[in-house]
N, C-alpha and C. Protein backbone atom coordinates (compact mmCIF):
# COMPACT_ATOMS: atom_id res chain seq x y z
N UNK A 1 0.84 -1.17 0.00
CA UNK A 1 0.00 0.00 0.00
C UNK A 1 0.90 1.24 0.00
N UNK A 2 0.77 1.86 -0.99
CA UNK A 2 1.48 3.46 -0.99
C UNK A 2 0.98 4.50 -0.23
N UNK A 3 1.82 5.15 0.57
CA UNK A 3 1.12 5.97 1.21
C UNK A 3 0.75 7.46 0.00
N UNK A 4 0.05 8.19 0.98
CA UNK A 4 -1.07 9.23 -0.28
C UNK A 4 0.11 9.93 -0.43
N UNK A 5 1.23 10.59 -0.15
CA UNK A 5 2.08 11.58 -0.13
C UNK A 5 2.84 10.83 -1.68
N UNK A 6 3.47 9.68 -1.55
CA UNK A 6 4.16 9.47 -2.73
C UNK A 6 3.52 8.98 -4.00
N UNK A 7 1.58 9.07 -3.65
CA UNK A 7 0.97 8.29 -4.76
C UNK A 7 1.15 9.80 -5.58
N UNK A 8 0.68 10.97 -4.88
CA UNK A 8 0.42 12.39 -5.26
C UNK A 8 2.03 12.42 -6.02
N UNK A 9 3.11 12.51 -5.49
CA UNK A 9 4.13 12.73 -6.31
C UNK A 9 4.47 11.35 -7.12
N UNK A 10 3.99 10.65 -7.29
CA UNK A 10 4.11 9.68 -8.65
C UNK A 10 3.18 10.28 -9.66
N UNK A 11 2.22 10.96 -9.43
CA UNK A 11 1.40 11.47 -10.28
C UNK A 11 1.85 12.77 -10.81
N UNK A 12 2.17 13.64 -10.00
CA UNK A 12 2.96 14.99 -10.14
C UNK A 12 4.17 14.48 -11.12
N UNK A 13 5.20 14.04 -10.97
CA UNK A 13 6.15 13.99 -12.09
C UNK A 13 5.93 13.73 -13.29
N UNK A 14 4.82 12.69 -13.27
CA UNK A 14 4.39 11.76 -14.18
C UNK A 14 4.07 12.96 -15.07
N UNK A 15 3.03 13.74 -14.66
CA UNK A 15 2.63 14.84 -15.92
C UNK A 15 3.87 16.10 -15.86
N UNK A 16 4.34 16.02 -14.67
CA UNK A 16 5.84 17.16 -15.68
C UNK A 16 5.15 18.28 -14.82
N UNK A 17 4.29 18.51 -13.22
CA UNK A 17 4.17 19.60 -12.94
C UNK A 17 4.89 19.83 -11.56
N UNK A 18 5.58 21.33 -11.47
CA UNK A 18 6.15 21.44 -10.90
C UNK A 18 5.41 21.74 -9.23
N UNK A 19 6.47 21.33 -8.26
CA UNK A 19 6.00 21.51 -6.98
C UNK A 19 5.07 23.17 -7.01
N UNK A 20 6.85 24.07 -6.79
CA UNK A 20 6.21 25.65 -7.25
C UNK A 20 4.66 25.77 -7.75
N UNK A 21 4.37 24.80 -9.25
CA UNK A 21 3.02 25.03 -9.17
C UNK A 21 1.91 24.52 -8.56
N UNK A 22 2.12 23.69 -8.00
CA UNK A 22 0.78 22.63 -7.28
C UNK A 22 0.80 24.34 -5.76
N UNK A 23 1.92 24.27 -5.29
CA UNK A 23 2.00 25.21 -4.19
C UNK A 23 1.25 26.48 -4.10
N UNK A 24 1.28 27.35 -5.96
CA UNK A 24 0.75 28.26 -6.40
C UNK A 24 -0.58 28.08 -6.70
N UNK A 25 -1.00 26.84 -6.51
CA UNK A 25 -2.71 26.73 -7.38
C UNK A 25 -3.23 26.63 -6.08
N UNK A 26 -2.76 25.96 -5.10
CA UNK A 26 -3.12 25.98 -3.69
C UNK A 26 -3.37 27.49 -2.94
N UNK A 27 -2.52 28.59 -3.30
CA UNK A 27 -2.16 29.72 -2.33
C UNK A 27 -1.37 29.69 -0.98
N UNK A 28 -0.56 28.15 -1.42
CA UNK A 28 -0.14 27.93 -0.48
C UNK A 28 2.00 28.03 -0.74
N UNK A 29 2.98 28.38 0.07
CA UNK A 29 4.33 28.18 0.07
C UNK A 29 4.81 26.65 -0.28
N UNK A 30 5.56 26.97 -1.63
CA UNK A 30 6.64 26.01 -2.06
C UNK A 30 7.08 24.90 -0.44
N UNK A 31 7.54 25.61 0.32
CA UNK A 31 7.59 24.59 2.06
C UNK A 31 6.50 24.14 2.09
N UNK A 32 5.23 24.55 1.89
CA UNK A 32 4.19 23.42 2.63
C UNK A 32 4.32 22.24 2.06
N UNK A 33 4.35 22.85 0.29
CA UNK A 33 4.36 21.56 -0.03
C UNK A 33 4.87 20.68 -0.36
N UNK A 34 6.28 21.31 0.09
CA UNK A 34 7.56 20.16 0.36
C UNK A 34 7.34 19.32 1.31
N UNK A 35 6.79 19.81 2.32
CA UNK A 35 6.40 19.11 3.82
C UNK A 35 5.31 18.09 3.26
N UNK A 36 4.48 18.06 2.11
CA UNK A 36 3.29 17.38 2.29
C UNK A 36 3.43 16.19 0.95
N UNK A 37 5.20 16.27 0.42
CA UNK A 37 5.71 15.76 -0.37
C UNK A 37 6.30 14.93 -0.08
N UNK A 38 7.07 15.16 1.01
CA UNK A 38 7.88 14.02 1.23
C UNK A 38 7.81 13.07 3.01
N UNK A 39 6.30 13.59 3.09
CA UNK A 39 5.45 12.99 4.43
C UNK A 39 6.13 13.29 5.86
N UNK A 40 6.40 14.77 6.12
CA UNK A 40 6.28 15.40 7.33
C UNK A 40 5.13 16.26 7.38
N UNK A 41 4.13 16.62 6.48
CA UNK A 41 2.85 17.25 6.61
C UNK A 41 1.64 16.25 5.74
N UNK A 42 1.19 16.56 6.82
CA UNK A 42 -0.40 15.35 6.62
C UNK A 42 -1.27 16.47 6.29
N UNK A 43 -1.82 16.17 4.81
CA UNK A 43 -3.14 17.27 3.87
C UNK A 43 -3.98 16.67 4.33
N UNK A 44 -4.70 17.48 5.11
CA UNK A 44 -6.56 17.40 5.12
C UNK A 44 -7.40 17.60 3.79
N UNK A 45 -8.82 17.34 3.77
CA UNK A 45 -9.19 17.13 3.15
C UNK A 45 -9.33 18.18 1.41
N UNK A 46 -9.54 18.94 2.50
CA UNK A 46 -9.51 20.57 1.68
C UNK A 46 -8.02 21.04 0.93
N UNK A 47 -7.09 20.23 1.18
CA UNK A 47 -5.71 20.39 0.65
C UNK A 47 -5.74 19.57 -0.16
N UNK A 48 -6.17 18.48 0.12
CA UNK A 48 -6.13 16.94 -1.11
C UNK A 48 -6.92 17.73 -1.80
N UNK A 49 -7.51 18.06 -2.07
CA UNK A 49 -8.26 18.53 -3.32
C UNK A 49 -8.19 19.52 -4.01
N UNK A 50 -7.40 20.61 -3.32
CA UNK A 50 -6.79 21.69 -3.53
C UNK A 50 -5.43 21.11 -5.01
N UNK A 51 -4.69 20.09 -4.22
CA UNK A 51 -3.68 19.35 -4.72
C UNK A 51 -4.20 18.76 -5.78
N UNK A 52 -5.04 18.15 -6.20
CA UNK A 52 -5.46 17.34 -7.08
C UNK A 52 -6.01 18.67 -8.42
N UNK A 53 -6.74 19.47 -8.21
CA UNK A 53 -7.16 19.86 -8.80
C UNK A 53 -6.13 21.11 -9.29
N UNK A 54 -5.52 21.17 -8.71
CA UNK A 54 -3.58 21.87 -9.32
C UNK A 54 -3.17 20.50 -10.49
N UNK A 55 -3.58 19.34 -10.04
CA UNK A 55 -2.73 18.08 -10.98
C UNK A 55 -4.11 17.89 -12.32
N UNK A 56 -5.04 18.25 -12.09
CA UNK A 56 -6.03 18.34 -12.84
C UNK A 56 -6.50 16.69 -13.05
N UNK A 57 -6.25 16.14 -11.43
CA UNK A 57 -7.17 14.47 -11.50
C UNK A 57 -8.21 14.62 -10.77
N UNK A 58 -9.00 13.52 -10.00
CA UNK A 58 -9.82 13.60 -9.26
C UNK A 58 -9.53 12.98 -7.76
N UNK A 59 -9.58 13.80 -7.01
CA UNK A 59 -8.91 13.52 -5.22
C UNK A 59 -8.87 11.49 -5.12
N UNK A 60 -9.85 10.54 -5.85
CA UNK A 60 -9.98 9.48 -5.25
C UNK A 60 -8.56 8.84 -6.23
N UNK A 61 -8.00 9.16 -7.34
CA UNK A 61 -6.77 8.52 -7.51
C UNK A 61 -5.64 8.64 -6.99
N UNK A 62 -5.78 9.43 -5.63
CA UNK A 62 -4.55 9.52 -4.83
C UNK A 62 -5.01 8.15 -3.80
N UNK A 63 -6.40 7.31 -3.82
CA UNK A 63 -6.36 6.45 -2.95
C UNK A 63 -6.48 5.20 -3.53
N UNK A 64 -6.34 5.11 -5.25
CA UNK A 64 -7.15 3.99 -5.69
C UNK A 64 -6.41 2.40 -5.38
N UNK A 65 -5.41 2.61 -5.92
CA UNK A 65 -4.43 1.73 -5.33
C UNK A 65 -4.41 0.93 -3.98
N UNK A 66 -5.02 1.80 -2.56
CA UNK A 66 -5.03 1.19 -1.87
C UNK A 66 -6.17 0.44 -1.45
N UNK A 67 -6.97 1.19 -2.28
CA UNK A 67 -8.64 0.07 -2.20
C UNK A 67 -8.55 -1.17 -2.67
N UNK A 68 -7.24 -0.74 -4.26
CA UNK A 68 -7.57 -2.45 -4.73
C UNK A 68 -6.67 -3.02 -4.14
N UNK A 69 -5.15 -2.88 -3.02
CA UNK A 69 -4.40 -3.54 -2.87
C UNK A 69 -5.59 -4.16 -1.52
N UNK A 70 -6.62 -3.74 -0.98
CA UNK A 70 -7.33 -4.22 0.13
C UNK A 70 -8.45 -5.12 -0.70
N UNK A 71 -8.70 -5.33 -1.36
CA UNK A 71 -9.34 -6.04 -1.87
C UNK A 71 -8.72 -7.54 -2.74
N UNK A 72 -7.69 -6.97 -3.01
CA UNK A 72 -7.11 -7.93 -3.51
C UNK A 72 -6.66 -9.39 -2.33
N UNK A 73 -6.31 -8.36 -1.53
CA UNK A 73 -5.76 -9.06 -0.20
C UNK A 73 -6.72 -10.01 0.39
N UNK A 74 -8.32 -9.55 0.67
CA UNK A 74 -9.76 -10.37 0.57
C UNK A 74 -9.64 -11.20 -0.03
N UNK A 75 -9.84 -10.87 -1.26
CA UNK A 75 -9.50 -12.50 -2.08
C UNK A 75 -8.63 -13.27 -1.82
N UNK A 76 -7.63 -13.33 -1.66
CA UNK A 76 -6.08 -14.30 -2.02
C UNK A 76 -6.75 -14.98 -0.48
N UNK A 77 -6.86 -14.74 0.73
CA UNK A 77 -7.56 -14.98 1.92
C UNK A 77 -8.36 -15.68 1.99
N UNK A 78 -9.35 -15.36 0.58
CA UNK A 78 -11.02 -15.92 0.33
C UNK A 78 -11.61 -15.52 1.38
N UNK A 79 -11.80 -13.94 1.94
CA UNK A 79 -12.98 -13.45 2.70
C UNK A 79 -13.72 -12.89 1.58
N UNK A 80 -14.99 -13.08 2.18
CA UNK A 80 -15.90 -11.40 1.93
C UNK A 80 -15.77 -10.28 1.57
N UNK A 81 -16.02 -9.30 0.89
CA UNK A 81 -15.82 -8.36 0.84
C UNK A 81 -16.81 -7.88 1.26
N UNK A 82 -17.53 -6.89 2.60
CA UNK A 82 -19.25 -6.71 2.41
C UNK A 82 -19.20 -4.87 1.85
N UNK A 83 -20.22 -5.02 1.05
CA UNK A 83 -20.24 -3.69 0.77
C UNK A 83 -21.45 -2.82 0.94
């Protein structure tokens, strides 16, 4: 399971955008979001989305990965999944 800080910067490089700008679409300092880059600052909700919508995705692909690595894990187990 990836944590959300390095799923966000696997996605960030991936399209070629710079910290500076995710920081600037936020209104927030280049430091915050160094801090929230390399997991000494934990984004609330209103920042994840702030962040996402600087990357121009939608806030739930910073978690998708870990839904299916939990699901996957159900299976191989053979539980339930209840939904």
């Amino acid at each position: 399971m990836k944590p959300v800080h390095l799923k966000i910067e696997e996605i960030r490089t991936r399209k070629g955008v710079t910290k500076t700008h995710i920081a600037k679409e936020c209104g927030k300092t280049v430091a915050w979001y160094h801090g929230i880059s390399v997991g000494r600052r934990i984004p609330n909700v209103e920042s994840l989305q702030a962040i996402a919508n600087a990357l121009e995705v939608d806030i739930k692909d910073f978690f998708e990965n870990e839904l299916s690595d939990t699901l996957n894990e159900d299976k191989i187990k053979g539980e339930k999944s209840v939904v």
